[in-house]
C-alpha atoms as a PDB file:
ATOM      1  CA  UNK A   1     -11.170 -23.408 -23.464  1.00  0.00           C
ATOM      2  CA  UNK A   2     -11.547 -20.949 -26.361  1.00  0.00           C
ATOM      3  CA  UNK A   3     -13.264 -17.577 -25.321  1.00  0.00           C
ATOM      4  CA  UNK A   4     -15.474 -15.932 -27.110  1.00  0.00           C
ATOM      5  CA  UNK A   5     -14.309 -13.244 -29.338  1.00  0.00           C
ATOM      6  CA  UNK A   6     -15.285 -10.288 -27.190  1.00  0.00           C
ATOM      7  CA  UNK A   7     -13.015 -11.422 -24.008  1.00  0.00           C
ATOM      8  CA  UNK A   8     -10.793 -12.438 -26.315  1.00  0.00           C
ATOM      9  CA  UNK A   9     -10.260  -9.575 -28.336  1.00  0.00           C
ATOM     10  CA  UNK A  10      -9.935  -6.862 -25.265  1.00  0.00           C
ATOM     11  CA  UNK A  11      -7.429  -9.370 -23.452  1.00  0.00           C
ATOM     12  CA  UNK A  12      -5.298  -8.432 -26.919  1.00  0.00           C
ATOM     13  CA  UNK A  13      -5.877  -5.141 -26.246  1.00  0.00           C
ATOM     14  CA  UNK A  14      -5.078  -5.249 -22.294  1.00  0.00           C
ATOM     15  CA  UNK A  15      -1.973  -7.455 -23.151  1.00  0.00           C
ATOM     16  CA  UNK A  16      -0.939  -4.770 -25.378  1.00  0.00           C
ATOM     17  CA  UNK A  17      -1.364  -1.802 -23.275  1.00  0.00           C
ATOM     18  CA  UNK A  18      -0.709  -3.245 -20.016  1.00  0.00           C
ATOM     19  CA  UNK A  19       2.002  -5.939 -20.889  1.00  0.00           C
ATOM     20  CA  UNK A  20       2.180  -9.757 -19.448  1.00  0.00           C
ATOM     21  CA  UNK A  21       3.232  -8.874 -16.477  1.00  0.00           C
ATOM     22  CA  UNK A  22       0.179  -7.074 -14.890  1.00  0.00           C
ATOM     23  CA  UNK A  23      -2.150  -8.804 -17.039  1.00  0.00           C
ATOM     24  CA  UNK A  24      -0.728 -11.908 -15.065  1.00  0.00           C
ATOM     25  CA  UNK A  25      -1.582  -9.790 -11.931  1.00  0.00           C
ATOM     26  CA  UNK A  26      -5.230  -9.449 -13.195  1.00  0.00           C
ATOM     27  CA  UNK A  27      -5.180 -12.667 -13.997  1.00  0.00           C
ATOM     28  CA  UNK A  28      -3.958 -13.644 -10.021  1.00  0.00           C
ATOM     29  CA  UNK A  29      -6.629 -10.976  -9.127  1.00  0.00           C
ATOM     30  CA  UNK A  30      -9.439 -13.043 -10.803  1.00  0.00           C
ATOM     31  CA  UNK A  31      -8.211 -16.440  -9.316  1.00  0.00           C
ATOM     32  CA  UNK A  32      -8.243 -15.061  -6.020  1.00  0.00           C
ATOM     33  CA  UNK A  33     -12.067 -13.645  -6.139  1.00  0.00           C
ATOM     34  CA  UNK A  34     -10.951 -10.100  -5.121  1.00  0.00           C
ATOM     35  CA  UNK A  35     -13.385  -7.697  -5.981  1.00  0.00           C
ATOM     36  CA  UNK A  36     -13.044  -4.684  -8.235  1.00  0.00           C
ATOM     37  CA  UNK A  37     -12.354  -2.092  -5.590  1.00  0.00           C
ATOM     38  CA  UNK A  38      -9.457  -4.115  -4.236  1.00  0.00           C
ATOM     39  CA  UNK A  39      -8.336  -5.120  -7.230  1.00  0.00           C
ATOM     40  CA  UNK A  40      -8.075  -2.119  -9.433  1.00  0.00           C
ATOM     41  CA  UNK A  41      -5.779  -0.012  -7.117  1.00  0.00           C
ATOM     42  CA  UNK A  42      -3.660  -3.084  -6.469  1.00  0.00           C
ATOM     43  CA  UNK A  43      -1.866  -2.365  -9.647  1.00  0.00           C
ATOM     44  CA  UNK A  44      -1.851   1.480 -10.201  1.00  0.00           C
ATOM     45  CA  UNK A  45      -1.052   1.658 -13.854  1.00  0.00           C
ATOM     46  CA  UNK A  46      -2.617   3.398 -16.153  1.00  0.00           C
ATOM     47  CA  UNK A  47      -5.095   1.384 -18.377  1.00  0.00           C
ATOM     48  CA  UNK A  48      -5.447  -0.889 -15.689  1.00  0.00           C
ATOM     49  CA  UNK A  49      -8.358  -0.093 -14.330  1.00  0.00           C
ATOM     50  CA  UNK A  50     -10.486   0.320 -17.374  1.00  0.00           C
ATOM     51  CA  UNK A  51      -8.508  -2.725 -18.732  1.00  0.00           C
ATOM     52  CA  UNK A  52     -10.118  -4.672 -15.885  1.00  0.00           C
ATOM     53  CA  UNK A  53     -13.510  -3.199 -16.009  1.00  0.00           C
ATOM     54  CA  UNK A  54     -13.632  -3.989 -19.964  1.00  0.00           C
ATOM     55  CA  UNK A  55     -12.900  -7.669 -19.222  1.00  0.00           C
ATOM     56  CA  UNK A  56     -14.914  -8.458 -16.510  1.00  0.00           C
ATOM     57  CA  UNK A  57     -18.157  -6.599 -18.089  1.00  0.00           C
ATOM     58  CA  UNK A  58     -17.072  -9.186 -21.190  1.00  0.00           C
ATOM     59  CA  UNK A  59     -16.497 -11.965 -18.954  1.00  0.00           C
ATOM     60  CA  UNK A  60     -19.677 -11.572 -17.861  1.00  0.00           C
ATOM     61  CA  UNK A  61     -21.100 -10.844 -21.206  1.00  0.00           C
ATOM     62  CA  UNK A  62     -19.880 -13.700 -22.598  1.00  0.00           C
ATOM     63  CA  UNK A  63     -20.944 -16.306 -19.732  1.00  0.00           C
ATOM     64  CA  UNK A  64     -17.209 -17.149 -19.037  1.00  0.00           C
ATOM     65  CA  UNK A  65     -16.562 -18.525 -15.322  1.00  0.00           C
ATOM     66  CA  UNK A  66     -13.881 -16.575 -13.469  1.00  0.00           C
ATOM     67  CA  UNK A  67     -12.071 -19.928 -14.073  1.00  0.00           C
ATOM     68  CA  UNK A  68     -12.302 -19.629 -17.528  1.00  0.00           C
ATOM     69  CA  UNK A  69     -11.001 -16.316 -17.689  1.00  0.00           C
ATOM     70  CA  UNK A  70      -8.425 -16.702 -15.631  1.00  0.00           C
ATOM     71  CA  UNK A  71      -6.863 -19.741 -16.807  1.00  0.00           C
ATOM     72  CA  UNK A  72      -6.961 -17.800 -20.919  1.00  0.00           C
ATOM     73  CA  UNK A  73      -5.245 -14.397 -19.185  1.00  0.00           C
ATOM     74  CA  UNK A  74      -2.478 -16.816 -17.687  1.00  0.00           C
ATOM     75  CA  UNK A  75      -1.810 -18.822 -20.475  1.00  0.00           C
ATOM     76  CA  UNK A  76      -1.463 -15.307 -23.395  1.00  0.00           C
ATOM     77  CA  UNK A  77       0.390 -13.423 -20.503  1.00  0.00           C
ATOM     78  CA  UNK A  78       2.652 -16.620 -20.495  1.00  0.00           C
ATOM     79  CA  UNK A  79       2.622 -17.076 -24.497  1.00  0.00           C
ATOM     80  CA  UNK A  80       2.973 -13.762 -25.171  1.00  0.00           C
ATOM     81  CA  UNK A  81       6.651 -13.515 -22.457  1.00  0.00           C
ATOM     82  CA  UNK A  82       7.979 -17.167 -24.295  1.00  0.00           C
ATOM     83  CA  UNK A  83       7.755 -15.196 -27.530  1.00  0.00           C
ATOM     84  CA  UNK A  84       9.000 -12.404 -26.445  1.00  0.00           C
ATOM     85  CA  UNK A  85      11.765 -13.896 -25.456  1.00  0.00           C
ATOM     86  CA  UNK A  86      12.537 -15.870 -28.241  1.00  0.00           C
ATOM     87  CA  UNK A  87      12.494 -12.762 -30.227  1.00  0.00           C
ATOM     88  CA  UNK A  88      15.973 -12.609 -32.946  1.00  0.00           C
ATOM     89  CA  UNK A  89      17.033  -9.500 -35.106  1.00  0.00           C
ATOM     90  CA  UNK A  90      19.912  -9.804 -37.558  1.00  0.00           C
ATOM     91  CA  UNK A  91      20.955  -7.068 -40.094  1.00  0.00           C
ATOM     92  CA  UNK A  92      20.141  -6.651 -43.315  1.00  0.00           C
ATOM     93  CA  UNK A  93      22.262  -5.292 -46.177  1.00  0.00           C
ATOM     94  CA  UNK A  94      22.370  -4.512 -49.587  1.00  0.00           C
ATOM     95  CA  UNK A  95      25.243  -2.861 -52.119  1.00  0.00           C
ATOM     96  CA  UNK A  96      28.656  -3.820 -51.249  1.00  0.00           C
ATOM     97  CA  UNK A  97      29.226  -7.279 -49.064  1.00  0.00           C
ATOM     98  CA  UNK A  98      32.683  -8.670 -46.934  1.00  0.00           C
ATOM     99  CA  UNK A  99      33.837 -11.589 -46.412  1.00  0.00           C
ATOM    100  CA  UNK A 100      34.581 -11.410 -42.615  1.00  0.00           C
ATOM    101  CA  UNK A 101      31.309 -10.015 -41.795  1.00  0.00           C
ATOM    102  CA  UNK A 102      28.505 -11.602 -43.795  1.00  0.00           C
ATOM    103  CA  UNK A 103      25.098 -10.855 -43.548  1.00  0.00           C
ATOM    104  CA  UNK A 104      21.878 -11.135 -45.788  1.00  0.00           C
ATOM    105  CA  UNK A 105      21.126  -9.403 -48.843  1.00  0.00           C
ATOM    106  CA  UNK A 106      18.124  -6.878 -48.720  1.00  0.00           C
ATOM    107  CA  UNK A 107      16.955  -9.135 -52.098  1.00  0.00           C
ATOM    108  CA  UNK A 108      17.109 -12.220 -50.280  1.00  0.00           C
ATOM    109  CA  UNK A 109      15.282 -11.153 -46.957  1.00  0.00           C
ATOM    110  CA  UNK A 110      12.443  -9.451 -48.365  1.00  0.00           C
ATOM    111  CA  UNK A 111      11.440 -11.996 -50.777  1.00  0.00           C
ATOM    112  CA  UNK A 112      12.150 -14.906 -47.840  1.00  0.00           C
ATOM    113  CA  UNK A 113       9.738 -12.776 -46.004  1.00  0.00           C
ATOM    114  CA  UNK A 114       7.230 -12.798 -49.002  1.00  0.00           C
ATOM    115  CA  UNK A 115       7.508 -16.350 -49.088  1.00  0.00           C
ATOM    116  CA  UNK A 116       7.087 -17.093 -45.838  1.00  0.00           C
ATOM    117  CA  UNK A 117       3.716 -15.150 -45.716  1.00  0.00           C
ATOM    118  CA  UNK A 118       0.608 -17.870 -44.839  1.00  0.00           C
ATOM    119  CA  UNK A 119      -2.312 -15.477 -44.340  1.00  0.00           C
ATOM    120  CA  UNK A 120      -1.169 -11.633 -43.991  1.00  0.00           C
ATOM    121  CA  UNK A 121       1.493  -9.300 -45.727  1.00  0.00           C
ATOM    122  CA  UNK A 122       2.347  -5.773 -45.107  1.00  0.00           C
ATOM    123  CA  UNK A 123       4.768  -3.626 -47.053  1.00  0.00           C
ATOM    124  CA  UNK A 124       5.404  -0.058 -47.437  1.00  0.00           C
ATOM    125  CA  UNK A 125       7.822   1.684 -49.765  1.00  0.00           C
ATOM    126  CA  UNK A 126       8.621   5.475 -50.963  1.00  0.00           C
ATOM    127  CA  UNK A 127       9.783   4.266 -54.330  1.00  0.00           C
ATOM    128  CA  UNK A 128       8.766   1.482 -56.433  1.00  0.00           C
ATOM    129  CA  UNK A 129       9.511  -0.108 -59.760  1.00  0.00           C
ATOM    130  CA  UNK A 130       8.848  -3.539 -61.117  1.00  0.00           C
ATOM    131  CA  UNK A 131      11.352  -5.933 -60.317  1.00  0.00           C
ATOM    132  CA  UNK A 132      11.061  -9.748 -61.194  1.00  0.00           C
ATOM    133  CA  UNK A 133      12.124 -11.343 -57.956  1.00  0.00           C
ATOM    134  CA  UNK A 134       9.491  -9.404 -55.975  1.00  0.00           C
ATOM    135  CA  UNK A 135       6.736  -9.567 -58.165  1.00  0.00           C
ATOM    136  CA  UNK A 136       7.457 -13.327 -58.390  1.00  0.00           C
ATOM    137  CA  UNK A 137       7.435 -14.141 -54.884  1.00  0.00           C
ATOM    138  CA  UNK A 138       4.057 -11.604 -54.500  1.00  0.00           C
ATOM    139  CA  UNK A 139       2.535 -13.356 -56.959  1.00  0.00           C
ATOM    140  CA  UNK A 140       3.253 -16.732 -55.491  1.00  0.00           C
ATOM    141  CA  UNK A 141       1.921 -15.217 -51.602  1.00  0.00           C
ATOM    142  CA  UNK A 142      -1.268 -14.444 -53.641  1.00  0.00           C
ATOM    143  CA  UNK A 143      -1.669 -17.781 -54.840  1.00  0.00           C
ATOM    144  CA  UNK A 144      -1.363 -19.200 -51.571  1.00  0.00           C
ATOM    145  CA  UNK A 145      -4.393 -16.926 -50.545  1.00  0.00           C
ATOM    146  CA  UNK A 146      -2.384 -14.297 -48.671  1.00  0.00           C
ATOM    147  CA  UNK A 147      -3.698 -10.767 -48.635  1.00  0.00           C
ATOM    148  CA  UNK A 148      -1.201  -8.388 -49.901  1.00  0.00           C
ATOM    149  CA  UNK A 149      -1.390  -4.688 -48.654  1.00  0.00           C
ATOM    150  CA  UNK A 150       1.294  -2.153 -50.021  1.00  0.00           C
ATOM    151  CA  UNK A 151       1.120   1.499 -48.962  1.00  0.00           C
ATOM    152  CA  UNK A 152       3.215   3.405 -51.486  1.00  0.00           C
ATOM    153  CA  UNK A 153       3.859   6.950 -52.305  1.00  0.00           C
ATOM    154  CA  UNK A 154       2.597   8.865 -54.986  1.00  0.00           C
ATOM    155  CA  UNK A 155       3.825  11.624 -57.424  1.00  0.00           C
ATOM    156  CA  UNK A 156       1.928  13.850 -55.850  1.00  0.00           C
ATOM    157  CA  UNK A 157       2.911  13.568 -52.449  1.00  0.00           C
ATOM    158  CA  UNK A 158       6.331  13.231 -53.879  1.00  0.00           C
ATOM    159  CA  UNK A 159       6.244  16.328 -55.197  1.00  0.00           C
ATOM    160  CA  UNK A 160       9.532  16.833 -57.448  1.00  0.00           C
ATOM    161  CA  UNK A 161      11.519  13.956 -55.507  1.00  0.00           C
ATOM    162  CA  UNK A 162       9.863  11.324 -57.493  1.00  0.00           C
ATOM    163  CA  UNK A 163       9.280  11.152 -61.222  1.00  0.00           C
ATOM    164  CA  UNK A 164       8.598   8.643 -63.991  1.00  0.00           C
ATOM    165  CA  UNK A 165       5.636   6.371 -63.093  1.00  0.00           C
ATOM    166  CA  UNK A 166       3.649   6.419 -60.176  1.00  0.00           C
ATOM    167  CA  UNK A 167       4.990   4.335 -57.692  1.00  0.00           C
ATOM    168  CA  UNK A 168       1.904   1.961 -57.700  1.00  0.00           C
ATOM    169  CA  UNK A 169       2.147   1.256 -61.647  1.00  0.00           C
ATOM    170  CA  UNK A 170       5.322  -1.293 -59.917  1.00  0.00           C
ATOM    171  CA  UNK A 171       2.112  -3.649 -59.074  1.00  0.00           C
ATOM    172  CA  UNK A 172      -0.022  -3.186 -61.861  1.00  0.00           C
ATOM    173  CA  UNK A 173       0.231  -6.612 -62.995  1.00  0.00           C
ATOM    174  CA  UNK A 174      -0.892  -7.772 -59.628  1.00  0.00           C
ATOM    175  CA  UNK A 175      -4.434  -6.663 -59.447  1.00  0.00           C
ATOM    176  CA  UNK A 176      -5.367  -8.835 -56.817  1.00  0.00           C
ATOM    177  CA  UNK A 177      -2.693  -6.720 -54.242  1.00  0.00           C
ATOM    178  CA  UNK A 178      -4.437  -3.843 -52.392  1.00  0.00           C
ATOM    179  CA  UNK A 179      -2.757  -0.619 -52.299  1.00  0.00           C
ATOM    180  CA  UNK A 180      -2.935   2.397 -50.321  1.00  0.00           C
ATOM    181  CA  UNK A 181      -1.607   5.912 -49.830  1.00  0.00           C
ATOM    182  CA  UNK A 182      -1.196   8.820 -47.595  1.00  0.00           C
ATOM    183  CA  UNK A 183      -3.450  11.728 -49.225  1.00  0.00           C
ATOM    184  CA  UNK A 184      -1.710  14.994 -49.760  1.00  0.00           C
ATOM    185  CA  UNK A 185      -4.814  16.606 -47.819  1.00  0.00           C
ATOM    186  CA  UNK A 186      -4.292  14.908 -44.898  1.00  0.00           C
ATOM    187  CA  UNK A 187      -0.331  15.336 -44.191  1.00  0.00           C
ATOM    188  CA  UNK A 188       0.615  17.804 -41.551  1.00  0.00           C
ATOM    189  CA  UNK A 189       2.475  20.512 -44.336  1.00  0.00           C
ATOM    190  CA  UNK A 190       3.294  19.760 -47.953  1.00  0.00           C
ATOM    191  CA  UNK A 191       6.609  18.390 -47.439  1.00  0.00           C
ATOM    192  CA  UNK A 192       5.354  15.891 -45.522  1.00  0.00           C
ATOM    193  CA  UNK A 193       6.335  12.144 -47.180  1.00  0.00           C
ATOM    194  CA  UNK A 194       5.489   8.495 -47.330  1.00  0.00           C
ATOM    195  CA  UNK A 195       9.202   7.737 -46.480  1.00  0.00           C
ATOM    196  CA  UNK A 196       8.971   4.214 -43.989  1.00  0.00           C
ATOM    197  CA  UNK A 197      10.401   1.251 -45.908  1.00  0.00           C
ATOM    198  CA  UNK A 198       8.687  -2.006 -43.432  1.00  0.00           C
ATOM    199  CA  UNK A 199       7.702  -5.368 -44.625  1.00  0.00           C
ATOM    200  CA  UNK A 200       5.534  -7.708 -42.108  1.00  0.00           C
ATOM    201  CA  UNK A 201       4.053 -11.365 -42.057  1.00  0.00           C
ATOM    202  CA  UNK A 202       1.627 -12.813 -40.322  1.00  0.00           C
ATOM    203  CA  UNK A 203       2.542  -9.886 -37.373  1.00  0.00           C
ATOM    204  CA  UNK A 204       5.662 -12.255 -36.561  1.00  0.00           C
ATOM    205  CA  UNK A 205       8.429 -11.418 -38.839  1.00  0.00           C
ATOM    206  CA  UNK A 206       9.224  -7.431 -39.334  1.00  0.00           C
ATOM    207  CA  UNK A 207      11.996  -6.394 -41.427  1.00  0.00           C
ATOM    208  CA  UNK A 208      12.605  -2.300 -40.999  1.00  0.00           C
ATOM    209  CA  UNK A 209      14.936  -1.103 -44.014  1.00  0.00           C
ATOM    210  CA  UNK A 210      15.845   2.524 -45.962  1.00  0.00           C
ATOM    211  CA  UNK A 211      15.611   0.187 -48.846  1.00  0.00           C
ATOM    212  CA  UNK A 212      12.643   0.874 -51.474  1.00  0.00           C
ATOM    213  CA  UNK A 213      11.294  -1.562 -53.576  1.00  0.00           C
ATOM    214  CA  UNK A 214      13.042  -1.378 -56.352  1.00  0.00           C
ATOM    215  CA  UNK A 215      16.575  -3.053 -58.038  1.00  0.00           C
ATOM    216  CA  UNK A 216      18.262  -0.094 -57.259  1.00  0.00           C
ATOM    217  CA  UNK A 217      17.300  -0.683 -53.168  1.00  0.00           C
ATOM    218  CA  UNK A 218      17.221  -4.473 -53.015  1.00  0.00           C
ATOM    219  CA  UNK A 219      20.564  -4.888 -54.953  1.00  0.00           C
ATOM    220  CA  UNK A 220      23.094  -2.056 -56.099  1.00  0.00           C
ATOM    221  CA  UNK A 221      22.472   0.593 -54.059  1.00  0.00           C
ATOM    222  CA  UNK A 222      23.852   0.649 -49.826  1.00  0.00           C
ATOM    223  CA  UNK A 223      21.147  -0.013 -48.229  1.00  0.00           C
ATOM    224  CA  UNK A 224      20.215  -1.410 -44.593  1.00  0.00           C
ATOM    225  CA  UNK A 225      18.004  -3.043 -42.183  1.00  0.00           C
ATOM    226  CA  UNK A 226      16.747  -5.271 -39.248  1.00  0.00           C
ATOM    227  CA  UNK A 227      14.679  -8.191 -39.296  1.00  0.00           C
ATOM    228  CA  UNK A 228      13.086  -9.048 -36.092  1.00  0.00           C
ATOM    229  CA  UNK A 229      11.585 -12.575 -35.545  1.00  0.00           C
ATOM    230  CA  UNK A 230       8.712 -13.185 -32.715  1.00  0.00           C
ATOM    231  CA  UNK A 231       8.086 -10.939 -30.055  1.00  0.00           C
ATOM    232  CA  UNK A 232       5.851  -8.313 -30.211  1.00  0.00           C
ATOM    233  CA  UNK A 233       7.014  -5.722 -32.460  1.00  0.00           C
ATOM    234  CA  UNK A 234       5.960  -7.365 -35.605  1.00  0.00           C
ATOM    235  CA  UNK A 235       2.144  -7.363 -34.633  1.00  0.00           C
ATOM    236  CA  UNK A 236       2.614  -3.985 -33.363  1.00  0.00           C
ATOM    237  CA  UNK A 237       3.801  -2.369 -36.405  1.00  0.00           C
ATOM    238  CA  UNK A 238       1.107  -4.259 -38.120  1.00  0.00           C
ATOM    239  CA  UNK A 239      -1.706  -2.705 -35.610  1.00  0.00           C
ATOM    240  CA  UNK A 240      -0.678   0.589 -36.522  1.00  0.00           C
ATOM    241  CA  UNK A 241      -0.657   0.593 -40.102  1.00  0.00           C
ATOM    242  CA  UNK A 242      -3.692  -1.247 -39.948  1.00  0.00           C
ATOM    243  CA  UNK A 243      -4.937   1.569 -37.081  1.00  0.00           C
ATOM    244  CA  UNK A 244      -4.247   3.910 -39.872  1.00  0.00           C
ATOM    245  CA  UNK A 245      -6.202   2.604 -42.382  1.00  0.00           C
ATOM    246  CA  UNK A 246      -9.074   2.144 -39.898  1.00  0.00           C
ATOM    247  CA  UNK A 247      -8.802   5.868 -38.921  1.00  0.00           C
ATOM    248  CA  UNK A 248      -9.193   6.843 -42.587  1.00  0.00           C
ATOM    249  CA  UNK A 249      -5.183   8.444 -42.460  1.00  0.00           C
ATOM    250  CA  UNK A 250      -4.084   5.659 -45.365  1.00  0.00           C
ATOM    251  CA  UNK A 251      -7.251   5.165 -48.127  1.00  0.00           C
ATOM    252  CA  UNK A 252      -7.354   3.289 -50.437  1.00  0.00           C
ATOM    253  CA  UNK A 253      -5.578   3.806 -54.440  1.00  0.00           C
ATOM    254  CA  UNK A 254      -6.499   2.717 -57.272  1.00  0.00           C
ATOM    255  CA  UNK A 255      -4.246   3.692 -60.119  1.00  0.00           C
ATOM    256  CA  UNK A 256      -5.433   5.076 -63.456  1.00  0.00           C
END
């Protein structure tokens, strides 16, 4: 059974806010023909309630049987927990390595992740410059027909921290990458920065560094990280930047 986008798209939402354990409970809620009243203060959560009253107006919308419903909140509640816990995270370094204790290069993870990009690819730096590997493997994602989003920094909302070219310029032979910023006019005070360092794909694989985009943070420099695997932080992190942009916080740059 495939639901129609509307149920489908607030069960995301409920799954998110709620988690897959009470949306389970909704779930056992709708199997068991309870009606709202009952059903609502059975789980006294908040979201719940408007949760339920959001799917069941789109259940009915939609012309899904409570059958139908039920049987799709049982099976993402169940998805979503396998995934979850399935989740890995391994560190990530860069700079100097041992022998005893080895772990991934920042170099090697990032453009891994790059590669392993089929439809979706988040990154956001502080400080870029062009550097071969990355542009590379970007170039390659873009072949395969994966959208590329980078939120950078700019001089400007640098201030005097950054200098040379603007961050952006890193991707200039890339035109097909979309690129946004944080406007100066919309931070909090001026010394207010574009300072996360994340790379997503697909919303499954997350790596969270204090590595920048460039040689100096992929290779030389000490630099370190976490890559998470499943679960449901990648997609999280990916909502909110993409929240963000919605909202009108991150716009669109074009350089030059």
């Amino acid at each position: 059974m495939t639901p129609a986008p509307q149920f489908e798209r607030l069960a995301q939402q409920a799954l998110a806010q709620l988690g897959p354990g009470h949306l389970a409970s909704l779930a056992e809620h709708l199997a068991a023909g309870r009606p709202e009243q009952v059903r609502v203060p059975a789980v006294p959560v908040p979201g719940f309630a408007d949760s339920s009253a959001e799917l069941r107006a789109a259940q009915r919308a939609d012309g899904l049987t409570e059958a139908e419903a039920t049987a799709y909140l049982r099976g993402l509640a169940a998805g979503y927990a396998q995934r979850r816990a399935t989740m890995s995270v391994e560190p990530v370094w860069s700079g100097p390595t041992t022998h005893r204790v080895p772990v991934r290069t920042m170099a090697q993870v990032v453009i891994d992740l790059i590669g392993e990009a089929t439809s979706e690819l988040l990154l956001m730096t502080y400080s870029a410059k062009p550097y071969p590997p990355i542009l590379t493997a970007l170039g390659a994602a873009l072949i395969r027909d994966v959208t590329v989003t980078i939120v950078v920094e700019t001089l400007h909302g640098a201030g005097s921290a950054l200098a040379g070219a603007e961050p952006a310029a890193a991707f200039a032979a890339l035109p097909a990458v979309q690129l946004w910023h944080w406007p100066v006019e919309q931070r909090p005070n001026p010394g207010a920065k574009t300072h996360a360092k994340v790379a997503v794909a697909d919303r499954r694989l997350l790596l969270v560094s204090s590595a920048n985009l460039t040689e100096s943070g992929m290779d030389t420099s000490m630099e370190a990280g976490v890559l998470v695997r499943g679960g449901s932080t990648p997609a999280r992190v990916a909502d909110h930047i993409a929240e963000l942009q919605t909202s009108g916080i991150l716009v669109r740059l074009r350089p030059g």
